[in-house]
ModelCIF file with pLDDT and N, C-alpha, C, O atoms, coordinates in Angstrom:
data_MODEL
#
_entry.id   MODEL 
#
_entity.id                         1 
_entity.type                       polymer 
_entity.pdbx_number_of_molecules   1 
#
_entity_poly.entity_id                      1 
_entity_poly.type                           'polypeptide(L)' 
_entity_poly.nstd_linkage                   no 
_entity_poly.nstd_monomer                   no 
_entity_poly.pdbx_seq_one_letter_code       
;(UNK)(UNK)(UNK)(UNK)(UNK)(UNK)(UNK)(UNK)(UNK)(UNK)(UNK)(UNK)(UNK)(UNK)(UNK)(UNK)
(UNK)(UNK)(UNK)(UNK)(UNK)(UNK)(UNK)(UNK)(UNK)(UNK)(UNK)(UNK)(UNK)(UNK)(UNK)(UNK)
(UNK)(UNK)
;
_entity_poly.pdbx_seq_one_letter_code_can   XXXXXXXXXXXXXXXXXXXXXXXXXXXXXXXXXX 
_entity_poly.pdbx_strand_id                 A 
#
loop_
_entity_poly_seq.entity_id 
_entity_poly_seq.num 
_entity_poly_seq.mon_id 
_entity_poly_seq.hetero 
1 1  UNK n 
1 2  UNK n 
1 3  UNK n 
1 4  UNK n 
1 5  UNK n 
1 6  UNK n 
1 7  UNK n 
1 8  UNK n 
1 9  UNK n 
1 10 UNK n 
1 11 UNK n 
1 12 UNK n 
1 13 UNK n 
1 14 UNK n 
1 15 UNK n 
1 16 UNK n 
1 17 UNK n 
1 18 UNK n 
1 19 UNK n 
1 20 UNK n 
1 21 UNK n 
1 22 UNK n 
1 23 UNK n 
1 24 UNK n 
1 25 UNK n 
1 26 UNK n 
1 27 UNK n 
1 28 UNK n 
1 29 UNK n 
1 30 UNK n 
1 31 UNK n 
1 32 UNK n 
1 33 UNK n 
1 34 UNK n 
#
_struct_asym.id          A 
_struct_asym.entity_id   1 
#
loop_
_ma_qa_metric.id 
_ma_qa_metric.mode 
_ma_qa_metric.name 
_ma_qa_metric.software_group_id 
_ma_qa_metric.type 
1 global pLDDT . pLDDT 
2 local  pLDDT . pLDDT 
#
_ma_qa_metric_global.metric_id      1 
_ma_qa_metric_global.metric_value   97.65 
_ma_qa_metric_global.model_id       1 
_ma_qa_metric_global.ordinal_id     1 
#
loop_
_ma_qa_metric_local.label_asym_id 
_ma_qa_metric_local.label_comp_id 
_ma_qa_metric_local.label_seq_id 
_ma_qa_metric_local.metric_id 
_ma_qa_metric_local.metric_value 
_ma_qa_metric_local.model_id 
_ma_qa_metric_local.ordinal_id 
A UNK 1  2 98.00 1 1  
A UNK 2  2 98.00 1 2  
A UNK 3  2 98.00 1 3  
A UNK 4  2 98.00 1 4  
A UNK 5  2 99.00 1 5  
A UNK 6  2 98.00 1 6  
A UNK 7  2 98.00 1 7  
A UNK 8  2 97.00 1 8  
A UNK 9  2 98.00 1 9  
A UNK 10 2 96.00 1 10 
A UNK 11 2 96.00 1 11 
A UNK 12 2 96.00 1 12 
A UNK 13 2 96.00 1 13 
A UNK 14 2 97.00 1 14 
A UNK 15 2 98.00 1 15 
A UNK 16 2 98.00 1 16 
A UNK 17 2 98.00 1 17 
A UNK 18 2 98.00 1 18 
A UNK 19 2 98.00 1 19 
A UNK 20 2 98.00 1 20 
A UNK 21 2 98.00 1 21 
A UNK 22 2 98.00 1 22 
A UNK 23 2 97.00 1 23 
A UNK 24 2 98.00 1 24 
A UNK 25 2 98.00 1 25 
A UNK 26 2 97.00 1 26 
A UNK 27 2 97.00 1 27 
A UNK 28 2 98.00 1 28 
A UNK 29 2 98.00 1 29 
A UNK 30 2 98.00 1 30 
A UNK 31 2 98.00 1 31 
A UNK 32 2 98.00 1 32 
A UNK 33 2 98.00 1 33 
A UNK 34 2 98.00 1 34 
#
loop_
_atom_site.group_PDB 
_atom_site.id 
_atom_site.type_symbol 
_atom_site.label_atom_id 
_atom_site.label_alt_id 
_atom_site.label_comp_id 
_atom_site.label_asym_id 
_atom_site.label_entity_id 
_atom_site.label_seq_id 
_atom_site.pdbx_PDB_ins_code 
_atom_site.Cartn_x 
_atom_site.Cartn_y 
_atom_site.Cartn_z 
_atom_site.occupancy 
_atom_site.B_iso_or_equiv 
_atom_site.pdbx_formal_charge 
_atom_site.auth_seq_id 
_atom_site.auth_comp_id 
_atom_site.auth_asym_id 
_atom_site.auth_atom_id 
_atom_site.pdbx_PDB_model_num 
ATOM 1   N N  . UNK A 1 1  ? -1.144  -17.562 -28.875 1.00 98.00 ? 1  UNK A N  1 
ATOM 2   C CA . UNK A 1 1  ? -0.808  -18.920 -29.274 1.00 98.00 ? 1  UNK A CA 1 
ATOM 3   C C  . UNK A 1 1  ? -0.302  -19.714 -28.061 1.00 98.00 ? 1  UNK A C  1 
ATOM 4   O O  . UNK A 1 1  ? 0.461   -19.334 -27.172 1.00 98.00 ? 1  UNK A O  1 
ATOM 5   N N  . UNK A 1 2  ? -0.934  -20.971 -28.237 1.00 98.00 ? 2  UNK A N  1 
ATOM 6   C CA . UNK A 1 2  ? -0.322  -21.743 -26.798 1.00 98.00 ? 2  UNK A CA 1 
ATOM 7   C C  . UNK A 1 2  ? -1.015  -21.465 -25.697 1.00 98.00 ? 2  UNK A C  1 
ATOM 8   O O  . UNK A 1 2  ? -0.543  -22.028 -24.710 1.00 98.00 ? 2  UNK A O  1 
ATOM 9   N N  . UNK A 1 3  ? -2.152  -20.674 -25.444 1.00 98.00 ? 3  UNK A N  1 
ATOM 10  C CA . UNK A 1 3  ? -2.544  -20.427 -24.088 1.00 98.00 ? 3  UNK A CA 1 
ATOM 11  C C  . UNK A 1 3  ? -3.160  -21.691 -23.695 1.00 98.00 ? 3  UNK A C  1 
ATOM 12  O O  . UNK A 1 3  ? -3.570  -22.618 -24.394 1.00 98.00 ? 3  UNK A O  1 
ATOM 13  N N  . UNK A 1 4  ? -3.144  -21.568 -22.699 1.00 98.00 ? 4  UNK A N  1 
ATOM 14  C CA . UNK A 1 4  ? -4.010  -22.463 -21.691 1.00 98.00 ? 4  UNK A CA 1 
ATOM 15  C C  . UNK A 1 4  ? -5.069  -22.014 -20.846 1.00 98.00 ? 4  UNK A C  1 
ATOM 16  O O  . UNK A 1 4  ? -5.092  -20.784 -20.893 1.00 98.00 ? 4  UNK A O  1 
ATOM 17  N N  . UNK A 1 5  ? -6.052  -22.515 -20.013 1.00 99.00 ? 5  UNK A N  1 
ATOM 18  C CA . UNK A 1 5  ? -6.936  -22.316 -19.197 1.00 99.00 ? 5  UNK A CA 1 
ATOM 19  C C  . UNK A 1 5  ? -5.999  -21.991 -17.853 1.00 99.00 ? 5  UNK A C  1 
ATOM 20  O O  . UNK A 1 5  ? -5.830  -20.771 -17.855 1.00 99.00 ? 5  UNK A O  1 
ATOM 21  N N  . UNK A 1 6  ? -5.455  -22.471 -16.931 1.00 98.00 ? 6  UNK A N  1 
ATOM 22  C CA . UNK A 1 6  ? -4.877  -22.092 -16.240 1.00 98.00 ? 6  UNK A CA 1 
ATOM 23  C C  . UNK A 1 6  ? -3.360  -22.744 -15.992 1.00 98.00 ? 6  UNK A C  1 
ATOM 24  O O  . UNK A 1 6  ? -3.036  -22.603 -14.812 1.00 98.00 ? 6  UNK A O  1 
ATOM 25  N N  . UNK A 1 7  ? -2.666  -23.206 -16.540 1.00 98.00 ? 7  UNK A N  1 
ATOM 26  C CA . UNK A 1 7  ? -1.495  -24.123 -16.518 1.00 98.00 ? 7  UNK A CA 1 
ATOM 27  C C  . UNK A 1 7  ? -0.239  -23.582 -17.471 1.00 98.00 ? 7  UNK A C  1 
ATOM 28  O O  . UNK A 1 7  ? -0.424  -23.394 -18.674 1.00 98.00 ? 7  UNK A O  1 
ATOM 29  N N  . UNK A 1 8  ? 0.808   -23.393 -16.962 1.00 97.00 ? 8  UNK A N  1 
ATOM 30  C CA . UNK A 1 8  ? 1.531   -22.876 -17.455 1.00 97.00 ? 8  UNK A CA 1 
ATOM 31  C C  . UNK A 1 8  ? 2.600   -23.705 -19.134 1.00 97.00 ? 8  UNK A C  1 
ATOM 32  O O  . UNK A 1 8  ? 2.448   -24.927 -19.103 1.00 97.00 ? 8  UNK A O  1 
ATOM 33  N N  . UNK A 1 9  ? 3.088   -23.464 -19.803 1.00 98.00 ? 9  UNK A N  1 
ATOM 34  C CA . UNK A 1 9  ? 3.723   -24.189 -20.484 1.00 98.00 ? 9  UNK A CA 1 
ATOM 35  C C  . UNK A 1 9  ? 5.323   -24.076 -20.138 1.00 98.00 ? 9  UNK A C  1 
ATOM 36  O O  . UNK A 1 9  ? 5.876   -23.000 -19.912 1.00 98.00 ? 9  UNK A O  1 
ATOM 37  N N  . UNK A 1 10 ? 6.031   -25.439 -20.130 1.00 96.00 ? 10 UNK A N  1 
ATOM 38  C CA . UNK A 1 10 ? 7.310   -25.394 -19.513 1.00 96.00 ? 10 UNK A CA 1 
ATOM 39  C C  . UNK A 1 10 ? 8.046   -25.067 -20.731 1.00 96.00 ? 10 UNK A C  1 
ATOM 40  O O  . UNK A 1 10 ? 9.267   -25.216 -20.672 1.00 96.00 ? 10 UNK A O  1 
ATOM 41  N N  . UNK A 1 11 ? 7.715   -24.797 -21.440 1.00 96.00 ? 11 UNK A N  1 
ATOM 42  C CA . UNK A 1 11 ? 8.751   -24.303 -22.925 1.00 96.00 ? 11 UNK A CA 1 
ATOM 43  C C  . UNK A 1 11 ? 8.627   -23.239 -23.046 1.00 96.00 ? 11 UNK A C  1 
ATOM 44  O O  . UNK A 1 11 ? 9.759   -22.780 -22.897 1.00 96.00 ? 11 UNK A O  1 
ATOM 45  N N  . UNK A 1 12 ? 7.683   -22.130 -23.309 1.00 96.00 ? 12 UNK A N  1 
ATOM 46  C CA . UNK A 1 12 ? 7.267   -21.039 -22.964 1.00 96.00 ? 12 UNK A CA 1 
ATOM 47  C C  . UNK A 1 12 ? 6.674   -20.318 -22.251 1.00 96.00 ? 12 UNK A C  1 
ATOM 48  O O  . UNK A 1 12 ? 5.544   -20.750 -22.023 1.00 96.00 ? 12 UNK A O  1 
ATOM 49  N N  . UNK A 1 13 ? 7.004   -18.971 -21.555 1.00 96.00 ? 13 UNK A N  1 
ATOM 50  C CA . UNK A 1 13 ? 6.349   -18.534 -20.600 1.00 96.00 ? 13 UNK A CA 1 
ATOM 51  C C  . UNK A 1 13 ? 5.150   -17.356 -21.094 1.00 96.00 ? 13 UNK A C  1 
ATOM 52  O O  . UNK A 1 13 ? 5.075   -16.760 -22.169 1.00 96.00 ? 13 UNK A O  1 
ATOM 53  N N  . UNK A 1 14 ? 4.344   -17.276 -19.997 1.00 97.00 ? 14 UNK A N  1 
ATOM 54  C CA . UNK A 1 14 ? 3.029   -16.272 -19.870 1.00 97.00 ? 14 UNK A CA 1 
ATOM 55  C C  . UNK A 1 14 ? 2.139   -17.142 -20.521 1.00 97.00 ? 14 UNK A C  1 
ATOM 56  O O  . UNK A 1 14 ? 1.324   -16.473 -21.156 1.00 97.00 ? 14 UNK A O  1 
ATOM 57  N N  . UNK A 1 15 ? 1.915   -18.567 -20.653 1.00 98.00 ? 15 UNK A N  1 
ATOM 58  C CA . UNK A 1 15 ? 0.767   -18.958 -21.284 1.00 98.00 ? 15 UNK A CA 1 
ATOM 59  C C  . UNK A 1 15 ? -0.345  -19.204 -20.629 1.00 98.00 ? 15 UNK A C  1 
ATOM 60  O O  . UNK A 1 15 ? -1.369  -19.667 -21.131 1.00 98.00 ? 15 UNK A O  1 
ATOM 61  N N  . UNK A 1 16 ? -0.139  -18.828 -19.203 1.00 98.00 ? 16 UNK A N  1 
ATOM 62  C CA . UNK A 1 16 ? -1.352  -19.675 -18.420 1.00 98.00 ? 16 UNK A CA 1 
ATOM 63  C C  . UNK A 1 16 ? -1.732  -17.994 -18.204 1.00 98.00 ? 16 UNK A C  1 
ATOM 64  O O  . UNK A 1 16 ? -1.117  -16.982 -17.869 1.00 98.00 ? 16 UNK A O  1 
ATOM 65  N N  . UNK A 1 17 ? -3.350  -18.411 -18.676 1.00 98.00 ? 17 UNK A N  1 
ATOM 66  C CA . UNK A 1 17 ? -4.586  -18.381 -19.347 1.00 98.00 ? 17 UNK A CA 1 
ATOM 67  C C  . UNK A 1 17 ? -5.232  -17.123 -18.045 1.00 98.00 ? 17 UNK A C  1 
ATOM 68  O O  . UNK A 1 17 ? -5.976  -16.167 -18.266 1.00 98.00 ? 17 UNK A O  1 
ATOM 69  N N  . UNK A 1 18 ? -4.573  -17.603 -16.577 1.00 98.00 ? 18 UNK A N  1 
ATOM 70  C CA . UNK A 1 18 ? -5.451  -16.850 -15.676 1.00 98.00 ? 18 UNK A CA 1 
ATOM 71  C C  . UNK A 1 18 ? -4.767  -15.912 -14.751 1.00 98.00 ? 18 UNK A C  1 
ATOM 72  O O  . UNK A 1 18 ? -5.193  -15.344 -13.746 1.00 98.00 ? 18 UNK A O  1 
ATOM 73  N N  . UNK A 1 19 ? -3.482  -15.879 -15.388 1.00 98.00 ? 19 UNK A N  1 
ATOM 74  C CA . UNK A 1 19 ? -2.375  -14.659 -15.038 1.00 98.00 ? 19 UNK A CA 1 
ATOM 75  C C  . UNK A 1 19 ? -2.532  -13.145 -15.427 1.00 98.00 ? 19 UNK A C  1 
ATOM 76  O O  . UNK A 1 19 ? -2.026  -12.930 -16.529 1.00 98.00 ? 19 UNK A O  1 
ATOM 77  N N  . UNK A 1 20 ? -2.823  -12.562 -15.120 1.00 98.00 ? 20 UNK A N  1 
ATOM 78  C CA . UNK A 1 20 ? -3.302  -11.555 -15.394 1.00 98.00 ? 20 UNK A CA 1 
ATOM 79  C C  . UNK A 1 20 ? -4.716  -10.815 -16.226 1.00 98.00 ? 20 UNK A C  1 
ATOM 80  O O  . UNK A 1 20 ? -4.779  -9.690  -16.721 1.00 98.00 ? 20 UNK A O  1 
ATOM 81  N N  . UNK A 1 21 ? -5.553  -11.660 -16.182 1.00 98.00 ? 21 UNK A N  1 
ATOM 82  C CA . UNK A 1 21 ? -6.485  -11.768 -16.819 1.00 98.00 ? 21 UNK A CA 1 
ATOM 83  C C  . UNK A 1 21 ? -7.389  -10.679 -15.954 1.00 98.00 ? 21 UNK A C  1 
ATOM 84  O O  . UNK A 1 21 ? -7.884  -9.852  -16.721 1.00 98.00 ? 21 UNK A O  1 
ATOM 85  N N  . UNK A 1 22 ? -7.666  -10.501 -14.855 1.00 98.00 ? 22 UNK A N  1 
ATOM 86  C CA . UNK A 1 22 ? -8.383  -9.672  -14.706 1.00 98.00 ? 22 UNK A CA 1 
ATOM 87  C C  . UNK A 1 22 ? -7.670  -8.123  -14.852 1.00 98.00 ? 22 UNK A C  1 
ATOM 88  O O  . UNK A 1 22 ? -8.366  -7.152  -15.151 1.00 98.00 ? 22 UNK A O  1 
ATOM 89  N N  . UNK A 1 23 ? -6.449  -8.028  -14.648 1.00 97.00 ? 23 UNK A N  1 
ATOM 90  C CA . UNK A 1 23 ? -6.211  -6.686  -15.794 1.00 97.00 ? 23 UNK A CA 1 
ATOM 91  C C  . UNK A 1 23 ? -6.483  -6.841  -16.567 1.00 97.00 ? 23 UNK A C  1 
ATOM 92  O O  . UNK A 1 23 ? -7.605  -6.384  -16.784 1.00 97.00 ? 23 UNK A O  1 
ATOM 93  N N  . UNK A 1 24 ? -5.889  -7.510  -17.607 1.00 98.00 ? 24 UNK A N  1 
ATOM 94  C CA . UNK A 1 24 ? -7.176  -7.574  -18.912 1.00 98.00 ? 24 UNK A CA 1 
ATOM 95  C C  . UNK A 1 24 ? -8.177  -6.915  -19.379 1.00 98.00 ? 24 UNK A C  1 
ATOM 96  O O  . UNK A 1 24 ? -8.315  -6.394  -20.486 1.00 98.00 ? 24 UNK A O  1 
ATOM 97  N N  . UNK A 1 25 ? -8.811  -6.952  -18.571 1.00 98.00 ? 25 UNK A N  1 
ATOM 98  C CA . UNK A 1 25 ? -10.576 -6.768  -18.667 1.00 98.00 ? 25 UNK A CA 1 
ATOM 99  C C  . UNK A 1 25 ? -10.598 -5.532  -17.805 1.00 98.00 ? 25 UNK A C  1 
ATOM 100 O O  . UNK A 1 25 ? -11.570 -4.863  -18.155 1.00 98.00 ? 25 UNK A O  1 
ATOM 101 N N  . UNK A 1 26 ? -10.030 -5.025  -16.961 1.00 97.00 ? 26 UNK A N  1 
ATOM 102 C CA . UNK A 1 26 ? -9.658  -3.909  -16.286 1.00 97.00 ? 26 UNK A CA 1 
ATOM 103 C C  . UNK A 1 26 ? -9.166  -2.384  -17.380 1.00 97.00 ? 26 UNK A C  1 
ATOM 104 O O  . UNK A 1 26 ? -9.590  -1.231  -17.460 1.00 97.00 ? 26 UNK A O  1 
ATOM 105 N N  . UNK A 1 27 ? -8.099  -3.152  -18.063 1.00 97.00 ? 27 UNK A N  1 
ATOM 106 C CA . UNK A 1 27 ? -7.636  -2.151  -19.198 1.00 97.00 ? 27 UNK A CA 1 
ATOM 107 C C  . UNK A 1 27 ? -8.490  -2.089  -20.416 1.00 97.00 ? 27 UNK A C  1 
ATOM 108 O O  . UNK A 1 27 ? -8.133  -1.445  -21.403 1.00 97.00 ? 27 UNK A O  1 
ATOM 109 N N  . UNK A 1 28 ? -9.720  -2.811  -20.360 1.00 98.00 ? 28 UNK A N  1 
ATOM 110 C CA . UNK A 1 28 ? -10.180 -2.573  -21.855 1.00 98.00 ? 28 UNK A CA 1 
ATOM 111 C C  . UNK A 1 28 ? -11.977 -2.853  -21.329 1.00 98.00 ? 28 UNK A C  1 
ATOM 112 O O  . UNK A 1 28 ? -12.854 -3.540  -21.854 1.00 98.00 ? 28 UNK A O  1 
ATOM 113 N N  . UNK A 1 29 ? -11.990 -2.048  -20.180 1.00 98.00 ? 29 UNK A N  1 
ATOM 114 C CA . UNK A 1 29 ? -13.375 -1.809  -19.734 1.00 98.00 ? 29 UNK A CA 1 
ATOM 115 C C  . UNK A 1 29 ? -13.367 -0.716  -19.965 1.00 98.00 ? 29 UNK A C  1 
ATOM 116 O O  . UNK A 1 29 ? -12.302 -0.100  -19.934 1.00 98.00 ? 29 UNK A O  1 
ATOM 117 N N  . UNK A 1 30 ? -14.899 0.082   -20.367 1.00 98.00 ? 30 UNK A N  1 
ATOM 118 C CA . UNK A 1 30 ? -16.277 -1.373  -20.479 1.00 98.00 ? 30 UNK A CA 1 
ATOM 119 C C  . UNK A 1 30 ? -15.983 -2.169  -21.381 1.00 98.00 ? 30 UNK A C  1 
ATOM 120 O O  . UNK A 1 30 ? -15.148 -2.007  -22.271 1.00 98.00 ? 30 UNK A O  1 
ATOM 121 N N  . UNK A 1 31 ? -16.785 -3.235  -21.153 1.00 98.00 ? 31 UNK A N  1 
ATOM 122 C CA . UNK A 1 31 ? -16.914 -4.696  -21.914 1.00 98.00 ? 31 UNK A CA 1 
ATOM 123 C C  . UNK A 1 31 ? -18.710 -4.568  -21.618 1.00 98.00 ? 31 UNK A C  1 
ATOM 124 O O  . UNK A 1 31 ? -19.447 -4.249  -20.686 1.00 98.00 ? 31 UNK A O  1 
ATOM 125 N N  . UNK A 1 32 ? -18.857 -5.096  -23.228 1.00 98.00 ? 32 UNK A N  1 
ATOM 126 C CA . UNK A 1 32 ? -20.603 -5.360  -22.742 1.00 98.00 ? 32 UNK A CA 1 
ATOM 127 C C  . UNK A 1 32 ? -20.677 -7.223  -22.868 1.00 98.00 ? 32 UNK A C  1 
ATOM 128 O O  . UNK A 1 32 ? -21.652 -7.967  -22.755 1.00 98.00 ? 32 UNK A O  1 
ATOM 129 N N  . UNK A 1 33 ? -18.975 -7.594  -23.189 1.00 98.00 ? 33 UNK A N  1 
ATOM 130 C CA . UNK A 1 33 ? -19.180 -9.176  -23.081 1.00 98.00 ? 33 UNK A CA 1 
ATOM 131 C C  . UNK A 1 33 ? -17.584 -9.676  -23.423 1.00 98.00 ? 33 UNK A C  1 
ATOM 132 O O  . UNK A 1 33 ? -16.757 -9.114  -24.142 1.00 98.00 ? 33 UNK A O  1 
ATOM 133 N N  . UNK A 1 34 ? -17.476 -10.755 -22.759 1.00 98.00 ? 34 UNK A N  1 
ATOM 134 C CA . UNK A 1 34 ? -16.084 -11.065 -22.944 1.00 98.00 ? 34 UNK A CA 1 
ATOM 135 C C  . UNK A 1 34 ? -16.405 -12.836 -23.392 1.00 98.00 ? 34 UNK A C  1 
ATOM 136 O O  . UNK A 1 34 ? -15.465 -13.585 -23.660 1.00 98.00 ? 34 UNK A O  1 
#
């Protein structure tokens, strides 16, 4: 909830969108599509 593409929200934190995202996809490879 609240994420963003890359921009953080000043009310809540971890919303920006491109913070850690390639762990992400690191911890839940394979992917045949994201």
């Amino acid at each position: 909830n609240g994420r963003r593409t890359v921009w953080e929200d000043p009310y809540k934190p971890g919303r920006n969108g491109l913070v850690g995202l390639e762990q992400r996809i690191e911890v839940n490879s394979p992917l045949s599509l994201v």
